[in-house]
Protein backbone atom coordinates (compact mmCIF):
# COMPACT_ATOMS: atom_id res chain seq x y z
CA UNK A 1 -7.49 28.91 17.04
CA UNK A 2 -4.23 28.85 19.69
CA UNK A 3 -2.83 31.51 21.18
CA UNK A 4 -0.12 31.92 18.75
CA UNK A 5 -3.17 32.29 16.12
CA UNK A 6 -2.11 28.86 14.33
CA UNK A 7 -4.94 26.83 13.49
CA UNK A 8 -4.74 23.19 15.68
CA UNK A 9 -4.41 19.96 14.23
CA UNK A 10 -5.12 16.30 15.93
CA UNK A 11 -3.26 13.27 14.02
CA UNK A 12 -5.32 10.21 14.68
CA UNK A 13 -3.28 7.47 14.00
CA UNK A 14 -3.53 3.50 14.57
CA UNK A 15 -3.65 -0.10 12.96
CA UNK A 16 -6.23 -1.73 11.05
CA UNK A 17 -9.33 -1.48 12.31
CA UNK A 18 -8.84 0.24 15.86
CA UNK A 19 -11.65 2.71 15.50
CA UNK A 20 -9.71 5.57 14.31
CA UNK A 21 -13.06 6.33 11.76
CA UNK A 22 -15.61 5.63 14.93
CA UNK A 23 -13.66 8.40 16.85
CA UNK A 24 -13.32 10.94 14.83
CA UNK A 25 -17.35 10.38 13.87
CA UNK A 26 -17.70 11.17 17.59
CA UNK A 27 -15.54 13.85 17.71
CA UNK A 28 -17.72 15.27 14.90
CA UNK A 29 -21.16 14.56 16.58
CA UNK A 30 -19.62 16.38 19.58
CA UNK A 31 -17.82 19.64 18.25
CA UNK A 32 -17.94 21.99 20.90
CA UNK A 33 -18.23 24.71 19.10
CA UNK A 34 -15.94 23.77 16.39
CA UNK A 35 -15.86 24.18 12.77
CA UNK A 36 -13.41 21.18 11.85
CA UNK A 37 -11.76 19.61 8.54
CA UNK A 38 -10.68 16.09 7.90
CA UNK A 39 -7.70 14.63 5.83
CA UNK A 40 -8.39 10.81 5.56
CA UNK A 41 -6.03 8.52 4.18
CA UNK A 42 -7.87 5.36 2.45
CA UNK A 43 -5.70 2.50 1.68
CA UNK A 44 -7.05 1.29 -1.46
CA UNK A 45 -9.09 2.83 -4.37
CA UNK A 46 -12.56 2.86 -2.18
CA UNK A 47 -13.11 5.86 -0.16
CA UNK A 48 -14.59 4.11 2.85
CA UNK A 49 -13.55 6.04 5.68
CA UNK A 50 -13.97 9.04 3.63
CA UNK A 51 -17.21 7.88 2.88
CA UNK A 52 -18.32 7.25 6.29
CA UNK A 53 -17.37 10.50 7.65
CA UNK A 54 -19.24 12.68 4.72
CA UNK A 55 -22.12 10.89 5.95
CA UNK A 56 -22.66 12.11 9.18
CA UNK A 57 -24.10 15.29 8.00
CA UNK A 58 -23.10 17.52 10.18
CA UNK A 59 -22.88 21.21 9.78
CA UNK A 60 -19.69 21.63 11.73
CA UNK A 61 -18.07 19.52 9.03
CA UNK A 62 -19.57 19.93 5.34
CA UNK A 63 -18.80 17.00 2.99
CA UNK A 64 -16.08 19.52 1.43
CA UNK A 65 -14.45 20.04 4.53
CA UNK A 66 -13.23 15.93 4.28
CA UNK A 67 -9.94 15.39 1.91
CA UNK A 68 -9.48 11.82 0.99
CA UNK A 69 -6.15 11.23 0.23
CA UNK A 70 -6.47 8.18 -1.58
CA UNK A 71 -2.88 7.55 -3.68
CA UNK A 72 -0.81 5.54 -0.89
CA UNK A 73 0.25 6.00 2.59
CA UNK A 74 0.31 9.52 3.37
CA UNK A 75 3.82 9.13 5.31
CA UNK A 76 5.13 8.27 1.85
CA UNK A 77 3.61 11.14 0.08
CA UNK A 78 3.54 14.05 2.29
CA UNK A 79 5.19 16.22 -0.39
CA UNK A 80 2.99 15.59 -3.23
CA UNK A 81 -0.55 15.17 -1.61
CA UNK A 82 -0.65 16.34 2.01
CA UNK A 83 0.99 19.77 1.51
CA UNK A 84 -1.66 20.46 -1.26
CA UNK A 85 -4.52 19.14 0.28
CA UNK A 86 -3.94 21.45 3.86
CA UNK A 87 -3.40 24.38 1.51
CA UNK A 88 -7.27 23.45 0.52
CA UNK A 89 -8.06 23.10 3.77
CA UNK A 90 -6.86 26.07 5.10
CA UNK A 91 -8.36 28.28 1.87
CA UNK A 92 -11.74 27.46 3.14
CA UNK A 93 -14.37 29.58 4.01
CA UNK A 94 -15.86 30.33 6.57
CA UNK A 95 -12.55 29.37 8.03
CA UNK A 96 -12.42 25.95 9.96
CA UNK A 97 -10.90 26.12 13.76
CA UNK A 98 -9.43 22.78 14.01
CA UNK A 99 -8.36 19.89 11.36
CA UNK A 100 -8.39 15.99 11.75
CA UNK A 101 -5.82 13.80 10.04
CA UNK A 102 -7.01 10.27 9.90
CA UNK A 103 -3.45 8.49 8.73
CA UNK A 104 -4.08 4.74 6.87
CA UNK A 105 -3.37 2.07 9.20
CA UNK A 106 0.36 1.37 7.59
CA UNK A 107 0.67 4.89 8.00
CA UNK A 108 4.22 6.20 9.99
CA UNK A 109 3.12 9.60 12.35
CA UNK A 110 7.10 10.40 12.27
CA UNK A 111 7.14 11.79 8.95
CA UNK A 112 4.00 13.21 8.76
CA UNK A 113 4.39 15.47 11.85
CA UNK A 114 7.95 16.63 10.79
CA UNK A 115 5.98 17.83 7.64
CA UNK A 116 4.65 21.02 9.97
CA UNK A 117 8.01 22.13 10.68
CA UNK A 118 8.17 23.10 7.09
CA UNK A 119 8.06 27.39 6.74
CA UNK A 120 5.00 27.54 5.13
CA UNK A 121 3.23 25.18 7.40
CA UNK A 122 4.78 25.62 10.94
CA UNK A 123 3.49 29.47 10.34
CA UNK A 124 0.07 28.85 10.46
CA UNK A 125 -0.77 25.15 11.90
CA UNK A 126 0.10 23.37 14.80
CA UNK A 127 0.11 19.92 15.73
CA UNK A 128 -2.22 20.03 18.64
CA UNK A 129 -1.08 16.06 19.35
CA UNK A 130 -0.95 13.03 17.93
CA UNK A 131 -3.82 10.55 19.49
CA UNK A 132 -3.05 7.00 18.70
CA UNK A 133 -5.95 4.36 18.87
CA UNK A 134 -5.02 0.56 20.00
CA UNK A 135 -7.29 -2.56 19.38
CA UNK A 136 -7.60 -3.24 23.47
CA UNK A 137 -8.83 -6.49 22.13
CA UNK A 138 -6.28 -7.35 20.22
CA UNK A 139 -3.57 -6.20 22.62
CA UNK A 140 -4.74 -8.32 25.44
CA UNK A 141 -4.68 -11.61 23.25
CA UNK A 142 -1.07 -10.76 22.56
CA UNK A 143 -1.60 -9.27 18.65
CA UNK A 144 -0.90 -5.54 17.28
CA UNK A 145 -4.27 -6.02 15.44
CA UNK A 146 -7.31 -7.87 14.92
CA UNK A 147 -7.86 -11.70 14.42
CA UNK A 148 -4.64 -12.19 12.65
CA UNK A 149 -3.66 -15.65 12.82
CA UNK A 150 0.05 -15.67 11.63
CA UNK A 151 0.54 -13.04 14.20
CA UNK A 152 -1.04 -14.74 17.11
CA UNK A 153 1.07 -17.69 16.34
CA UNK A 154 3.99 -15.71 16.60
CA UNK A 155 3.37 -14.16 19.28
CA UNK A 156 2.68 -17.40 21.26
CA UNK A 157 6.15 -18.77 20.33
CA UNK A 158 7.52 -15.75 21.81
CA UNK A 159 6.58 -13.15 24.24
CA UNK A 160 8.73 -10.33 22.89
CA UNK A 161 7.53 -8.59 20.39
CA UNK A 162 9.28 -8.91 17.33
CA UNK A 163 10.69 -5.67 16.05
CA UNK A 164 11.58 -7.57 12.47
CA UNK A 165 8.02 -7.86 11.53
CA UNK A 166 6.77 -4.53 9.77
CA UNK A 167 3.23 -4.51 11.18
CA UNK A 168 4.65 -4.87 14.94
CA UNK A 169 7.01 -2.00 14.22
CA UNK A 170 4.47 0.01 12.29
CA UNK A 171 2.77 -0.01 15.86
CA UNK A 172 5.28 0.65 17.82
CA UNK A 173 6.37 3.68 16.28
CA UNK A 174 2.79 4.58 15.94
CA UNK A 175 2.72 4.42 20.05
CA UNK A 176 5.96 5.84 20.60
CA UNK A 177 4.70 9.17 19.05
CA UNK A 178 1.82 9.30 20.45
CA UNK A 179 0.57 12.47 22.82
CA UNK A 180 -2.52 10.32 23.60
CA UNK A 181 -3.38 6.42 23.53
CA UNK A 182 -7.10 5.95 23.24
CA UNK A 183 -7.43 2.27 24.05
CA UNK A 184 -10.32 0.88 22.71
CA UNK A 185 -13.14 -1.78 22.70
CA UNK A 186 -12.55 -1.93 26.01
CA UNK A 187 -16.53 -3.46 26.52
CA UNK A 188 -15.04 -6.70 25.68
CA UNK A 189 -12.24 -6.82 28.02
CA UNK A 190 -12.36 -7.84 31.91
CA UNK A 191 -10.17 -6.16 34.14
CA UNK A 192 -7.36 -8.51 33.52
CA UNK A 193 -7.05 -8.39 30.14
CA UNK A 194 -7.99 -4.34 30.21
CA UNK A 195 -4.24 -4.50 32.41
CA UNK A 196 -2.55 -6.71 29.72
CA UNK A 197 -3.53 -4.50 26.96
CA UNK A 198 -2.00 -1.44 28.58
CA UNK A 199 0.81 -3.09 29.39
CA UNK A 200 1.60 -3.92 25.76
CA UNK A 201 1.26 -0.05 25.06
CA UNK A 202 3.42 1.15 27.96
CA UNK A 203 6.31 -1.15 26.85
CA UNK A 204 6.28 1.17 23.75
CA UNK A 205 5.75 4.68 25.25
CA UNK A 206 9.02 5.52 26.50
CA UNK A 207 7.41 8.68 28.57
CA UNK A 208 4.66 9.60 30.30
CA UNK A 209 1.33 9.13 28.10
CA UNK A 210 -2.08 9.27 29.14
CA UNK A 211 -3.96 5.98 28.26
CA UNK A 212 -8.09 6.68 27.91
CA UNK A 213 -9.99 4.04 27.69
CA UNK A 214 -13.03 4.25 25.21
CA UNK A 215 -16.56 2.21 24.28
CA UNK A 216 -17.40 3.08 20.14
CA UNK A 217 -15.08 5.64 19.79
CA UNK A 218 -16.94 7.49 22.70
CA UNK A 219 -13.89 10.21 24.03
CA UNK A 220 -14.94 13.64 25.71
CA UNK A 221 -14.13 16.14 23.08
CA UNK A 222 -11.96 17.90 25.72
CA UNK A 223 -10.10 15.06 26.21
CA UNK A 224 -8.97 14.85 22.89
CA UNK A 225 -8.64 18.21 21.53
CA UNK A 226 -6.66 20.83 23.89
CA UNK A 227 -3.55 19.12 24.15
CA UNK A 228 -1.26 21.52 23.40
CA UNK A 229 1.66 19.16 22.32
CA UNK A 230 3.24 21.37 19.49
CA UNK A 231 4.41 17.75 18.54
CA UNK A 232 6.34 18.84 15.07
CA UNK A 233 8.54 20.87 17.63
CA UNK A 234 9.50 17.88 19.64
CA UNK A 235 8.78 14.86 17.52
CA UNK A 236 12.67 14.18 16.52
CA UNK A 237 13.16 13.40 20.02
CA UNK A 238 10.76 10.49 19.97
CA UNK A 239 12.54 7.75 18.97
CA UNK A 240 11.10 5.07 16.06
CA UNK A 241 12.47 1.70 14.13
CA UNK A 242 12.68 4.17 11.09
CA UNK A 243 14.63 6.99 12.41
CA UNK A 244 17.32 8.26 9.88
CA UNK A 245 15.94 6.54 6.76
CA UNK A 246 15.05 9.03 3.99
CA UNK A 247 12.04 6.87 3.01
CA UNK A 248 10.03 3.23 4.05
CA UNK A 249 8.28 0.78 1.83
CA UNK A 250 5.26 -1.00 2.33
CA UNK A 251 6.00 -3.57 0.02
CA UNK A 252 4.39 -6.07 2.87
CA UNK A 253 0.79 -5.06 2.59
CA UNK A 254 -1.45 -5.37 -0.53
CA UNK A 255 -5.33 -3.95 -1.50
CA UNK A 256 -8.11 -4.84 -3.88
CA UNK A 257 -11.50 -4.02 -4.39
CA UNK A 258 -14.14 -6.78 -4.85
CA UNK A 259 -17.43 -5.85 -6.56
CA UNK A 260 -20.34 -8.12 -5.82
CA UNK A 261 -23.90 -8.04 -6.70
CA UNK A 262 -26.61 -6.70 -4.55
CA UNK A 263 -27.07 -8.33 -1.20
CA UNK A 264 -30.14 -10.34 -0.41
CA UNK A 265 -30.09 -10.83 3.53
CA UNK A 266 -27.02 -8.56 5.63
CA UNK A 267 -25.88 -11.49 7.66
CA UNK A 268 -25.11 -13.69 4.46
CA UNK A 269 -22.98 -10.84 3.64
CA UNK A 270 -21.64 -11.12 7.03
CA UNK A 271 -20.87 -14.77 6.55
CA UNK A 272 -18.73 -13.95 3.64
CA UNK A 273 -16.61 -11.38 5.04
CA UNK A 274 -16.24 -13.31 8.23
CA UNK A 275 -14.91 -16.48 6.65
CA UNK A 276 -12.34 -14.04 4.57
CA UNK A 277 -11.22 -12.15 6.88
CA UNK A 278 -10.42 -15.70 8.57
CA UNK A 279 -7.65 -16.24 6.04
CA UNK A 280 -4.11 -15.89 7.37
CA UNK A 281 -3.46 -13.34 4.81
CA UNK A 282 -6.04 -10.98 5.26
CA UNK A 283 -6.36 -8.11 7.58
CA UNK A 284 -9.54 -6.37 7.09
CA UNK A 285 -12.52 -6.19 5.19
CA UNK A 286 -14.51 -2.87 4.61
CA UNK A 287 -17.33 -1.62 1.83
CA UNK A 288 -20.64 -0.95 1.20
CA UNK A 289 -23.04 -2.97 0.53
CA UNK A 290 -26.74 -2.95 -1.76
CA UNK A 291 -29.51 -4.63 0.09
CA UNK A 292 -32.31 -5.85 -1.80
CA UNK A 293 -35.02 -3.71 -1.20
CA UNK A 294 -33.47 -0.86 1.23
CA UNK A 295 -32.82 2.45 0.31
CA UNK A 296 -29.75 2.88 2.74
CA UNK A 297 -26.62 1.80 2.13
CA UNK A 298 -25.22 -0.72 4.59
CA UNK A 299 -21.94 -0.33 5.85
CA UNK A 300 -19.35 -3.35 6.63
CA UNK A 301 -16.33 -2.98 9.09
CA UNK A 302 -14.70 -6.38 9.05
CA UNK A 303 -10.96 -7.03 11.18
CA UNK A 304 -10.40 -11.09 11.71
CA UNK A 305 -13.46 -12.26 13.28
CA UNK A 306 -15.30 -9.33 14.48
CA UNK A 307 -17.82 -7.68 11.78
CA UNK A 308 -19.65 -4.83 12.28
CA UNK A 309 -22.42 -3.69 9.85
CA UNK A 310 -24.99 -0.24 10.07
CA UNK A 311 -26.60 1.00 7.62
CA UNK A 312 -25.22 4.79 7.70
CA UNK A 313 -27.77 6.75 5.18
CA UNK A 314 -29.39 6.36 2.08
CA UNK A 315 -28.14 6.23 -1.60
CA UNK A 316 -28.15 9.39 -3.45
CA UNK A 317 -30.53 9.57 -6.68
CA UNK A 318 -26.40 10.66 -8.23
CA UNK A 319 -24.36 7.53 -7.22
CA UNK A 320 -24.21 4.27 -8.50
CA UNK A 321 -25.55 1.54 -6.06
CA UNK A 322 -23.89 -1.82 -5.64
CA UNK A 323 -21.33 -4.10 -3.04
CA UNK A 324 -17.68 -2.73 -3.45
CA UNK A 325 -15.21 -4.53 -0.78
CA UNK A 326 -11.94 -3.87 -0.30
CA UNK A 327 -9.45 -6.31 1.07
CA UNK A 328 -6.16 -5.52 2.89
CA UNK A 329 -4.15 -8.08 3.39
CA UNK A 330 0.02 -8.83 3.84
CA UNK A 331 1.68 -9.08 0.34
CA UNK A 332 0.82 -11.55 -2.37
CA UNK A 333 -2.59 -12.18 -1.70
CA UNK A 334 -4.76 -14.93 -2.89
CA UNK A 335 -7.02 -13.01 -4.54
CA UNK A 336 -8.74 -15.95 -6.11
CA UNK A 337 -9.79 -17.64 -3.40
CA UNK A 338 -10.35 -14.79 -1.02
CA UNK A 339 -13.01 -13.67 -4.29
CA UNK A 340 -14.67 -17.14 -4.26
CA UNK A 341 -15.01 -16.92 -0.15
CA UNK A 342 -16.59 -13.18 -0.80
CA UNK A 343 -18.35 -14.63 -3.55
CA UNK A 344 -19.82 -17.76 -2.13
């Protein structure tokens, strides 16, 4: 609890597939002393994230301390499902001692910190800071985001950033209200491209921000937590591509859910999502996955090239087994085809 008896929160916000999930599972692991909540927002009618974080089974967060807000970007509904779902939050008992936002990746931090200056929030929560996580990778190959080839060919037919496209400016205003940049995967850069990747964050700051660098999510919870920022009472001074507009679309970006049948060997599986998340129009590839003759469920984390898969726990005797994907992608995906590629 802070001083002024208002319970912290930390927005964790960031693109596709920059770890957001993998951090705040460490955070978890790591509590000190903590009881803490979670607000997820899942793009798409899968609760992955939300999944994977009522998984860890950890006493400092029960399963009904994590709120999936699953009905679009949380940005765009703050009045309607974020207001309700803190009121939950902060109903609990025992009482929790700090919360977790985990915004979608489309997701604008703008609006959803100017929510706390509302009366009946800004009494009794504070916005510790907002932590944004960067794909280090990504950033030092010149893209906002994983392997995303109609980005990467833009970028190498320019070297400004183009503030027209909405996924570069959905990053930039993610950075520019950030209190903290966690830049990660930096395991698979060299020093070089470790400097290129900041520099593609620092263009974007506009102020003095700490940039940690982070393996799997792996930040000192004292690092993160403790900031202090009182963001909502500052955050109209941080400038953003969407300042003075009463509301944003995301018209650009598209979801669906592919159901498959169980999974005979993990890396075929990885095959699949590999060559679909290869497609120009696709951004990221996450589910579960059924694995002939496992009890655990096996998690998949695809973004462009790079797939990561763990199996995470096993299936309860109450839920129904089986391979649920879900695809993001820009708008007017082939669904089609990027079902036969899954399918294959």
């Amino acid at each position: 609890m802070s001083a002024a008896g208002r319970i912290p929160c930390t927005i964790v916000t960031g693109f596709l597939g920059a770890g957001k999930t993998t951090l705040i599972r460490n955070l978890l692991t790591h509590p000190g002393g903590r009881r803490f909540a979670v607000i997820v927002n899942e793009f798409g009618d899968v609760g992955i994230d939300g999944e994977v974080l009522k998984g860890c089974g950890i006493d400092t967060c029960p399963e009904e301390n994590v709120v999936e807000l699953a009905n679009g970007c949380i940005c765009c509904t703050v009045a309607d499902d974020f207001q309700p779902a803190l009121e939950t939050i902060l109903a609990a008992r025992p009482a929790v001692d700090h919360i977790l936002i985990e915004t979608s990746g489309l997701a604008l931090p703008k609006p959803l910190v100017q929510a706390f200056q509302w009366p009946d929030i800004r009494s009794r929560v504070t916005v510790d800071g907002v932590v944004a996580v960067v794909d280090g990778a990504a950033l030092a190959a010149g893209q906002v985001a994983g392997d995303l080839d109609a980005l990467a060919a833009q970028r190498a037919a320019d070297d400004a950033l183009d503030h027209d496209d909405p996924i570069e400016e959905v990053f930039e205003d993610q950075v520019a209200c950030a209190d903290l940049v966690i830049l990660s995967k930096v395991d698979l850069l060299d020093a070089a491209a470790r400097t290129a990747a900041e520099r593609q964050v620092t263009d974007h700051l506009g102020r003095a921000v700490k940039i940690v660098a982070a393996r799997d999510g792996q930040v000192d919870t004292d690092v993160l937590l403790g900031l202090d920022a009182d963001a909502a009472a500052v955050i109209d001074q941080r400038r953003t591509h969407h300042d003075g507009e009463e509301d944003h679309e995301h018209d650009d970006f598209d979801s669906f859910v592919v159901a498959l049948d169980m999974v005979a060997d993990p890396q075929d599986l990885v095959r699949r999502v590999t060559a679909a998340g290869a497609l120009p129009e696709v951004l990221r590839v996450k589910g579960f996955a059924e694995v002939a003759g496992k009890p655990m469920r096996l998690v998949v984390q695809g973004v462009g090239a790079r797939v990561q898969h763990h199996f995470d726990r096993p299936w309860r005797p109450d839920e129904p087994r089986g391979t649920r994907l879900v695809v993001i992608g820009l708008s007017g995906l082939d669904r089609a085809r990027i079902e036969a590629v899954l399918a294959a």
